[in-house]
N, C-alpha and C. Protein backbone atom coordinates (compact mmCIF):
# COMPACT_ATOMS: atom_id res chain seq x y z
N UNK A 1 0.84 -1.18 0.00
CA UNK A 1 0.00 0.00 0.00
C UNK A 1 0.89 1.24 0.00
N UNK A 2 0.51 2.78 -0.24
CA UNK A 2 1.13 3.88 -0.02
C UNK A 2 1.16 4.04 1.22
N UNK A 3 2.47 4.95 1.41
CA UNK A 3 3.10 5.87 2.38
C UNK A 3 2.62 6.85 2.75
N UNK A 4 2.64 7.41 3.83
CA UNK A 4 2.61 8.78 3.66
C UNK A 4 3.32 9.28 5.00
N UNK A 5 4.11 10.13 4.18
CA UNK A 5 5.32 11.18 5.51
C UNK A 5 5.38 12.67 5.68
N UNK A 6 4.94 12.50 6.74
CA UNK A 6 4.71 13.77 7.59
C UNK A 6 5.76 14.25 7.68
N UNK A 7 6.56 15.27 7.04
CA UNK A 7 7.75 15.78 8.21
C UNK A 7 7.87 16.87 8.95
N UNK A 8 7.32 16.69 10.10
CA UNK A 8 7.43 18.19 11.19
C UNK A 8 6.18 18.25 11.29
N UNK A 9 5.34 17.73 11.43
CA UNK A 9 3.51 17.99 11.10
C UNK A 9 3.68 18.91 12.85
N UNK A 10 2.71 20.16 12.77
CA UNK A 10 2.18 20.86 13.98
C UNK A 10 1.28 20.68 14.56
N UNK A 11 0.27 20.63 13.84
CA UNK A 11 -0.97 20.31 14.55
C UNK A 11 -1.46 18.91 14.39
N UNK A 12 -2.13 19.14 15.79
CA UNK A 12 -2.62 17.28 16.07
C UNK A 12 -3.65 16.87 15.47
N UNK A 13 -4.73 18.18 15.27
CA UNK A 13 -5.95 17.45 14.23
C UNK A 13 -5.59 17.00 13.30
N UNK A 14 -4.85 17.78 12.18
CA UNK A 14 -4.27 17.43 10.92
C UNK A 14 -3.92 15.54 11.01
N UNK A 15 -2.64 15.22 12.08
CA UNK A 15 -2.34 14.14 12.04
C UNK A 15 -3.00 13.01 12.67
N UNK A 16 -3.91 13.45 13.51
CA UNK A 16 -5.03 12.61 13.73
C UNK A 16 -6.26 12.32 12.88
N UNK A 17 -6.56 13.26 11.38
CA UNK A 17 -7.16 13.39 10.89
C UNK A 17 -6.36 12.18 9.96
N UNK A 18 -5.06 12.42 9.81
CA UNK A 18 -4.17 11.45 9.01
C UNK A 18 -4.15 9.48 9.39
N UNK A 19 -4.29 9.65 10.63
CA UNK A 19 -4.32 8.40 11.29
C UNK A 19 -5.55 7.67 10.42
N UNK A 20 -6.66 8.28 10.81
CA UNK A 20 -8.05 7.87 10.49
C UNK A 20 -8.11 7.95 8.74
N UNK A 21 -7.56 8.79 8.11
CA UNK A 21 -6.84 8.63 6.43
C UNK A 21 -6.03 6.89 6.46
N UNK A 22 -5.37 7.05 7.17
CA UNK A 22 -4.12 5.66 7.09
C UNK A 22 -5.12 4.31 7.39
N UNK A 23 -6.00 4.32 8.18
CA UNK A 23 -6.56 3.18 8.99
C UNK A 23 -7.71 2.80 7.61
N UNK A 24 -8.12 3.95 6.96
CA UNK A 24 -9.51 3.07 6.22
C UNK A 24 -9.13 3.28 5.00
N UNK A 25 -7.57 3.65 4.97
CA UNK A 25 -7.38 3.01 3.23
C UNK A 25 -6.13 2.08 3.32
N UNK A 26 -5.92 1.27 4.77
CA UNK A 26 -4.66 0.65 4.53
C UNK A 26 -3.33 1.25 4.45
N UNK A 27 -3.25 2.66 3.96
CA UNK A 27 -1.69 2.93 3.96
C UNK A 27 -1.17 3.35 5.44
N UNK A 28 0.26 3.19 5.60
CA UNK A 28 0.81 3.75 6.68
C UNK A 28 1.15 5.03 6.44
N UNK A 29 1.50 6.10 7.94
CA UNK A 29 1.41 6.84 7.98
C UNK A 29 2.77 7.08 9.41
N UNK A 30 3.82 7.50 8.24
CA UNK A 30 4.99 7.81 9.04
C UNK A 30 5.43 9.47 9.51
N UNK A 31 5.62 9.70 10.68
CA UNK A 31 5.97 11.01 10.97
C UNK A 31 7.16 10.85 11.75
N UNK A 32 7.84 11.97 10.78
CA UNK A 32 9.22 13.11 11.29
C UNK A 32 9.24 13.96 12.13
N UNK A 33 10.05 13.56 13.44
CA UNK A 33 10.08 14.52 14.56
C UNK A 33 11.33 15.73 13.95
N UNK A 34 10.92 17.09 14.87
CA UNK A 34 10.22 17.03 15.83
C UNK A 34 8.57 17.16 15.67
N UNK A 35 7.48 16.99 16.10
CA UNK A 35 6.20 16.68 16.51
C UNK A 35 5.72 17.52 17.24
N UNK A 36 4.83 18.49 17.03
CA UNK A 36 4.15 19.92 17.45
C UNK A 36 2.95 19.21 18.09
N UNK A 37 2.95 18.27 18.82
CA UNK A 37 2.15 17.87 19.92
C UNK A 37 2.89 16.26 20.46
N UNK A 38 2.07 16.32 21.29
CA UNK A 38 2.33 14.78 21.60
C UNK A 38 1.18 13.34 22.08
N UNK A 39 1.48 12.26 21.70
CA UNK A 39 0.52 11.57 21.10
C UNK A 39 -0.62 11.76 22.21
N UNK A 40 -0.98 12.13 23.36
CA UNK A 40 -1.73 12.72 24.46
C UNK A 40 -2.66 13.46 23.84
N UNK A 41 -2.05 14.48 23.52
CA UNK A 41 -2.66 15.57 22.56
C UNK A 41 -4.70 14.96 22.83
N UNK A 42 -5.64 15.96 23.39
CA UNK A 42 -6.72 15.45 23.25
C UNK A 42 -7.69 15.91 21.46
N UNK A 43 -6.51 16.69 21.17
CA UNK A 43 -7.30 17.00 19.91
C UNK A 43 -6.57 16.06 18.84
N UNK A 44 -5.59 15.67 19.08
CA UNK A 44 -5.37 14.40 18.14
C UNK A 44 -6.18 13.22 18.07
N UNK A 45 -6.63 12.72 19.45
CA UNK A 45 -7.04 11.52 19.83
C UNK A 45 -8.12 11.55 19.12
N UNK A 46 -9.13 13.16 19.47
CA UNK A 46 -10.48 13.12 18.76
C UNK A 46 -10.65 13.18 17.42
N UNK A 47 -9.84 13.51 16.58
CA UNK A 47 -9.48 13.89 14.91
C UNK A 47 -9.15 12.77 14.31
N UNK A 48 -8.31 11.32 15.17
CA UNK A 48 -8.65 10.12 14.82
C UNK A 48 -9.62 9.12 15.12
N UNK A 49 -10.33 9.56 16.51
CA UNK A 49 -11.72 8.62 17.11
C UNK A 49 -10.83 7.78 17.67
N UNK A 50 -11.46 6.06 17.15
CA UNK A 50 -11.09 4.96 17.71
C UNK A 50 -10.16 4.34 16.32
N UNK A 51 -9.66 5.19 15.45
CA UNK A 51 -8.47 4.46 14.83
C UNK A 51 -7.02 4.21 14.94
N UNK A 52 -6.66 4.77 15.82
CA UNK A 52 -5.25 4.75 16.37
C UNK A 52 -4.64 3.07 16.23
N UNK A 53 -5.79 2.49 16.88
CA UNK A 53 -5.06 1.05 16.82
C UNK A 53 -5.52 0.58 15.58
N UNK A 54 -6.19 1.25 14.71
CA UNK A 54 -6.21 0.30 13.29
C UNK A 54 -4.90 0.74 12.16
N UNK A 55 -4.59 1.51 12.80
CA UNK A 55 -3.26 2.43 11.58
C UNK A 55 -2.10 1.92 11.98
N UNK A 56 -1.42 1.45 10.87
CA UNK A 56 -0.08 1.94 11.39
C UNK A 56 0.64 2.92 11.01
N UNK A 57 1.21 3.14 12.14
CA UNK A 57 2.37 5.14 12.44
C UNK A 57 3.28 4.70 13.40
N UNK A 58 4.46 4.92 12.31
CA UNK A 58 5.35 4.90 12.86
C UNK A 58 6.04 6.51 13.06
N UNK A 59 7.06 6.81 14.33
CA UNK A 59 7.89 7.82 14.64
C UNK A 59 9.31 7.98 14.21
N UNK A 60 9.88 8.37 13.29
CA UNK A 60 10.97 8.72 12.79
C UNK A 60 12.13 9.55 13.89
N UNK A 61 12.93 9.62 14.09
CA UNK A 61 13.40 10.79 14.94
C UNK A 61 14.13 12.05 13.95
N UNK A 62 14.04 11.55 12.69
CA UNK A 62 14.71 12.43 11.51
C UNK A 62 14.38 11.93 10.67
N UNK A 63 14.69 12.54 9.29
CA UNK A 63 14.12 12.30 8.16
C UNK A 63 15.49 11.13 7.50
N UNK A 64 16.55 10.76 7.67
CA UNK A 64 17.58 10.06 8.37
C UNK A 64 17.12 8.68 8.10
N UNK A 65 16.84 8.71 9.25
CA UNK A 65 15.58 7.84 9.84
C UNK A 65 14.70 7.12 9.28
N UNK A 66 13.90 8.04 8.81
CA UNK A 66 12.68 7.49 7.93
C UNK A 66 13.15 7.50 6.52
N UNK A 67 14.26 7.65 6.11
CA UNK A 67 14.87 7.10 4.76
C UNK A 67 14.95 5.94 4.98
N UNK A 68 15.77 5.65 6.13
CA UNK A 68 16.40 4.41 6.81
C UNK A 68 15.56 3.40 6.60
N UNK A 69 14.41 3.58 7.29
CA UNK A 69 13.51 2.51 7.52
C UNK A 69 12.50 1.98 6.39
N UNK A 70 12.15 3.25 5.58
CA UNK A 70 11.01 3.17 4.53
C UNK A 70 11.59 2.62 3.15
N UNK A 71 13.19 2.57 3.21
CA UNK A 71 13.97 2.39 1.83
C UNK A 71 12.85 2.61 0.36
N UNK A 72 12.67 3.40 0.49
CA UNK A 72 11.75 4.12 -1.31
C UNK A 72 11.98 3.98 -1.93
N UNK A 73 11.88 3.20 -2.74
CA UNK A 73 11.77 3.28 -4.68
C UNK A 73 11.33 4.68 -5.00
N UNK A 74 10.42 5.28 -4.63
CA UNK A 74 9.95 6.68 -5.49
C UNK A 74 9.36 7.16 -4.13
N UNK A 75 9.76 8.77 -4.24
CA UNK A 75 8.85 9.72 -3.08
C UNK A 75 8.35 10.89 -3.54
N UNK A 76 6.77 11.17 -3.53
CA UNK A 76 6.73 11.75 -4.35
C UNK A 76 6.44 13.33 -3.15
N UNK A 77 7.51 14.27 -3.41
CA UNK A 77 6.71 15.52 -2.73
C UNK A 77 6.13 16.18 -3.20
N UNK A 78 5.30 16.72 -2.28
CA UNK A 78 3.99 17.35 -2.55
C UNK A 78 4.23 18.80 -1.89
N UNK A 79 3.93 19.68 -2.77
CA UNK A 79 4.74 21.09 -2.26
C UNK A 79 3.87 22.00 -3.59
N UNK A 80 3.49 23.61 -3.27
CA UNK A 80 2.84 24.31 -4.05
C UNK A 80 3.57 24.75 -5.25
N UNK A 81 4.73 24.23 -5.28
CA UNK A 81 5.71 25.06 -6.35
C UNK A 81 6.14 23.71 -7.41
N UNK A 82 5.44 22.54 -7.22
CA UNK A 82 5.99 20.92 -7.66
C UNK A 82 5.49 21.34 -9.55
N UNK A 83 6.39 20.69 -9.94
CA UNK A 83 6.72 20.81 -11.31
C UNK A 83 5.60 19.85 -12.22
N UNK A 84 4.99 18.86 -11.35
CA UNK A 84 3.96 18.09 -11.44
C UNK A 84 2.65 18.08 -11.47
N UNK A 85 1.64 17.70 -11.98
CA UNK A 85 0.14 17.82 -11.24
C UNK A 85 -0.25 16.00 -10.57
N UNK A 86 -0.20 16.55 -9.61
CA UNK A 86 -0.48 15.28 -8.94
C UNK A 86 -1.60 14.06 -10.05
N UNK A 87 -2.26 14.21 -10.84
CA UNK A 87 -2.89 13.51 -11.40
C UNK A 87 -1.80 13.30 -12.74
N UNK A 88 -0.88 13.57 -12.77
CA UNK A 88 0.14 13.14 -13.36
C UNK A 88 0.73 11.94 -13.46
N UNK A 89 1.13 11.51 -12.12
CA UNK A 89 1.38 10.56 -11.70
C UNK A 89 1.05 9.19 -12.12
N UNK A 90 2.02 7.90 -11.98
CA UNK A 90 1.50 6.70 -12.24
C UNK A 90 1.73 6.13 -10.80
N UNK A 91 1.25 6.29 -9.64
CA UNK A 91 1.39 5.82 -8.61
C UNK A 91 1.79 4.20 -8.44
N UNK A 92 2.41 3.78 -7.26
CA UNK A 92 2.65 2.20 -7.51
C UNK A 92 2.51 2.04 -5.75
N UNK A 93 1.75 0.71 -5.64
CA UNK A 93 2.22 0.22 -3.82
C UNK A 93 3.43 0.50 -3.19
N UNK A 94 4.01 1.23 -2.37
CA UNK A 94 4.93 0.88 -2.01
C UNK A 94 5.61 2.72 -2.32
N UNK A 95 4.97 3.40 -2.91
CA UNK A 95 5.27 5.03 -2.85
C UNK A 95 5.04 5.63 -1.95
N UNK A 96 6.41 6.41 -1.40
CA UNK A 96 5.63 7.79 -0.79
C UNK A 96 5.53 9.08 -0.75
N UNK A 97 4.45 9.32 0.04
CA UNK A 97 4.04 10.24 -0.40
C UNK A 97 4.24 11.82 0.93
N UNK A 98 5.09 12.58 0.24
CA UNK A 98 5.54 13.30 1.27
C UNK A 98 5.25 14.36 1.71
N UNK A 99 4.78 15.36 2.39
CA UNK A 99 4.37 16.96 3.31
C UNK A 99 5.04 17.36 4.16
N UNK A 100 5.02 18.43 3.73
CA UNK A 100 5.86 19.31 5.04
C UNK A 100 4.92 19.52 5.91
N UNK A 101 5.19 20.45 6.89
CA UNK A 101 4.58 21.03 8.54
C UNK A 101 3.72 22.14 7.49
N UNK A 102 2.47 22.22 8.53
CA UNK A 102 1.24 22.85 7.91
C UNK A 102 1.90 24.40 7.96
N UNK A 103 3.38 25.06 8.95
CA UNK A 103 3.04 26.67 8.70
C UNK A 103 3.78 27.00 7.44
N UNK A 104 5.39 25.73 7.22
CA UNK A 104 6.41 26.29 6.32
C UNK A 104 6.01 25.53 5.27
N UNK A 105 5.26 24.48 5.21
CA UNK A 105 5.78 23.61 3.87
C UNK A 105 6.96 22.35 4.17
N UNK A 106 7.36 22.49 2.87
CA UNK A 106 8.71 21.14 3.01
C UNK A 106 9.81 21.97 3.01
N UNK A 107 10.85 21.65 3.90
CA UNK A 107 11.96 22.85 3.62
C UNK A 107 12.70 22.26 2.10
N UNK A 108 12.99 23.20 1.18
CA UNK A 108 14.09 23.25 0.20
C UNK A 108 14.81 22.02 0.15
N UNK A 109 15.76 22.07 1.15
CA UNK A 109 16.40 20.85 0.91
C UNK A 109 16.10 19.50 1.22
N UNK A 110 14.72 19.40 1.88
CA UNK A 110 13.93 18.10 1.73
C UNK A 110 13.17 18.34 0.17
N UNK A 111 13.01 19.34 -0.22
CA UNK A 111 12.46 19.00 -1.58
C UNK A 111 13.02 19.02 -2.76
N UNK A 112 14.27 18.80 -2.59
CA UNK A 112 15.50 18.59 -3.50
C UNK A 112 16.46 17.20 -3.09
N UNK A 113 15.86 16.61 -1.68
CA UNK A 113 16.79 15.64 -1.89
C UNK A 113 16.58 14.50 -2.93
N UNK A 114 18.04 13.55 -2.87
CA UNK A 114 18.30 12.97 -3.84
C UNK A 114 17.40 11.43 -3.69
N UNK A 115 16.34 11.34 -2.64
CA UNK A 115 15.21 10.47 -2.50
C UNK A 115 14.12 10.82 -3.25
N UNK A 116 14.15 12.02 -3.86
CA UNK A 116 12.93 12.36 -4.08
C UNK A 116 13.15 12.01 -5.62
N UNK A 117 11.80 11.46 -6.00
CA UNK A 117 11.70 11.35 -7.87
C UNK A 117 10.98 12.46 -8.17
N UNK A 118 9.77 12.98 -7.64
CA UNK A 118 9.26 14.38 -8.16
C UNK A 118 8.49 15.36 -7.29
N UNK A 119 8.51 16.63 -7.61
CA UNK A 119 7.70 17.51 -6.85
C UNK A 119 6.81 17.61 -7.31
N UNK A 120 5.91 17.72 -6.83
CA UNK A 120 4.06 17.32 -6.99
C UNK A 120 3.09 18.16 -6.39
N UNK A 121 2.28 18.90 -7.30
CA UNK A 121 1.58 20.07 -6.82
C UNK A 121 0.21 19.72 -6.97
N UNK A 122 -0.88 19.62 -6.13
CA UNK A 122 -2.39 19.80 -6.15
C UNK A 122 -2.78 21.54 -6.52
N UNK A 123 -3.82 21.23 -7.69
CA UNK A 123 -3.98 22.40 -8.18
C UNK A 123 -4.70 23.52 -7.13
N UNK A 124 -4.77 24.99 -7.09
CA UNK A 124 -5.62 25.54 -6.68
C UNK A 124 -5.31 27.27 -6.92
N UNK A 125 -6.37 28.08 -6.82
CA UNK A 125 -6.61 28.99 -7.36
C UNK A 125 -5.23 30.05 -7.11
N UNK A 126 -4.84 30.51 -7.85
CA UNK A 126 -3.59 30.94 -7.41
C UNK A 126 -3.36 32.41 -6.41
N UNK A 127 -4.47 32.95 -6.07
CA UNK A 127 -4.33 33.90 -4.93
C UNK A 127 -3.79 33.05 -3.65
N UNK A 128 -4.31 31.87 -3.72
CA UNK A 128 -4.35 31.22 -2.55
C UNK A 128 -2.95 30.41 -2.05
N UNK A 129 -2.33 30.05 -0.55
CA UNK A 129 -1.22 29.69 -0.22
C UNK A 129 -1.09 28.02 -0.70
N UNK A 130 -1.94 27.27 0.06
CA UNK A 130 -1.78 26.38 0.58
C UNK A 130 -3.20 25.67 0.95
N UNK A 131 -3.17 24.20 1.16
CA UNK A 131 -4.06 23.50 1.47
C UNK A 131 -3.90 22.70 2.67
N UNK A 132 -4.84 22.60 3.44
CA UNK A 132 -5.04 22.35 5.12
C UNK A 132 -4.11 20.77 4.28
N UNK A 133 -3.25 20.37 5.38
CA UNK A 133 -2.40 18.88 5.64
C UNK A 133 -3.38 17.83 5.28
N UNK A 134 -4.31 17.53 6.02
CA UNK A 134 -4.48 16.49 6.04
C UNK A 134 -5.71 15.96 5.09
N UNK A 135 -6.41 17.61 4.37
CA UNK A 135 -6.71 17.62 2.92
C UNK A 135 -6.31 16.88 1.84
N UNK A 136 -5.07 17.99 1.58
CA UNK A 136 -3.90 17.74 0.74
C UNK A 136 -3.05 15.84 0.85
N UNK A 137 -3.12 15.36 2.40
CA UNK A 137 -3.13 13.64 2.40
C UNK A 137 -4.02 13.32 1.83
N UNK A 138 -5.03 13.15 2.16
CA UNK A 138 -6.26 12.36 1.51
C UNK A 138 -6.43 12.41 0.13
N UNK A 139 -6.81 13.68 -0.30
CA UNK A 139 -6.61 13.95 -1.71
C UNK A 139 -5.35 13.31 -2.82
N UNK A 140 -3.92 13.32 -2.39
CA UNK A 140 -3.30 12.15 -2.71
C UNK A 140 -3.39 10.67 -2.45
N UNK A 141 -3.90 10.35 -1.51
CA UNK A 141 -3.64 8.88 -1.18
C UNK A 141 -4.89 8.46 -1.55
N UNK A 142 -5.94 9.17 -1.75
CA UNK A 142 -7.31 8.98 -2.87
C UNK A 142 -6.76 8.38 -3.96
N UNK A 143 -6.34 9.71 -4.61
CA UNK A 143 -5.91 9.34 -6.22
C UNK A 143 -5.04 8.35 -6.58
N UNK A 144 -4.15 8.00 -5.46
CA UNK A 144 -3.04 6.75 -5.59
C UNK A 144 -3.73 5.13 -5.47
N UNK A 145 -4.71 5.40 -4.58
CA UNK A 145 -5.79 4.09 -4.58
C UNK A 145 -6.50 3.85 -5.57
N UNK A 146 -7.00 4.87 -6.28
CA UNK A 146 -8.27 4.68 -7.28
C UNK A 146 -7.13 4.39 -8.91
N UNK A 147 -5.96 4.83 -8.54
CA UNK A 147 -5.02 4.20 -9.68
C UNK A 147 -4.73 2.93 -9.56
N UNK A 148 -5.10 2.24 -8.64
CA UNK A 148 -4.68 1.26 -8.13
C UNK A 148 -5.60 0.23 -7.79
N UNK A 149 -7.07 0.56 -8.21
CA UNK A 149 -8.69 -0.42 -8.78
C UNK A 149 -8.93 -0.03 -6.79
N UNK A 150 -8.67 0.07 -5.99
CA UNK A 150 -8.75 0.55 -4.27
C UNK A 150 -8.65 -0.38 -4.05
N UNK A 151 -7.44 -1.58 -4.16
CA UNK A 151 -7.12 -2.72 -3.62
C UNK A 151 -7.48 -3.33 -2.08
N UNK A 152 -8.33 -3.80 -2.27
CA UNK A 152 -8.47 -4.14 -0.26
C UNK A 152 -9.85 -3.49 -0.01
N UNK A 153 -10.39 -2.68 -1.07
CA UNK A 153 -11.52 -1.87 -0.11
C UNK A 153 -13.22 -2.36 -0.56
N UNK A 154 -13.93 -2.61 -0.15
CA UNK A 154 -15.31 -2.88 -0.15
C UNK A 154 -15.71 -1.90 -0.94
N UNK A 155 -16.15 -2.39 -2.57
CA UNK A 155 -16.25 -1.02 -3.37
C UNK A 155 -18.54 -1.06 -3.22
């Protein structure tokens, strides 16, 4: 199934909103400390309900780390400036799929490293910054499933 990596996520709804993303489409859902709450957090807990134990999330302590562990064939970041349109993509099991922290984005040199195969932009009106985190997850890990017939899911 897809990935998806948080790096630096701030807020707890967002990644509790992500949990409950990870749990009912199967993908995991890895986050890069440091972590702008902690798993206590009562607004995380409620933004995932009772999915915590259906997801798996794992904790990175660096992005290091979660190279380490996730070994990627392809990562695709997702950033407002990506050279890509996310429906571009030929998604495959086993991609991931990457975000920065909801205030900065992905820093520069996470969106240039040499893990990454492409920068990948969800369209939107161009006055506008940015799209809420855990939007912008779903909305990819949608489109990566439905490329993918939604393997596993009760259609």
């Amino acid at each position: 199934m897809f990935r998806i990596l948080f790096h630096a996520p701030e807020i707890p709804g967002n990644t509790g909103n992500a949990i409950r993303l990870a749990a009912i489409t199967g993908a995991e859902l890895h986050l890069v400390e440091p972590l702008g709450f902690d798993f206590s957090d009562a607004k995380l807990r409620r933004a995932g309900l009772d999915y915590h134990d259906l997801a798996v999330v794992t904790v990175h302590p660096d992005i290091d780390a979660a190279w380490e562990a996730l070994n990627p064939e392809r990562v695709f970041a997702f950033t407002s400036d990506g050279e890509a349109s996310y429906t571009d993509i030929s998604y495959l099991p086993g991609d991931v799929l990457l975000f920065g922290c909801e205030s900065e984005g992905l820093p520069e040199e996470l969106k240039h490293d040499s893990h990454v195969t492409s920068r990948v932009r969800l369209p939107m009106l161009p006055s506008l910054r940015s799209l809420n985190l855990a939007n912008a997850a779903s909305i990819a890990v949608y489109e990566a499933w439905r490329q993918n017939g939604f393997t596993g899911a009760k259609l």
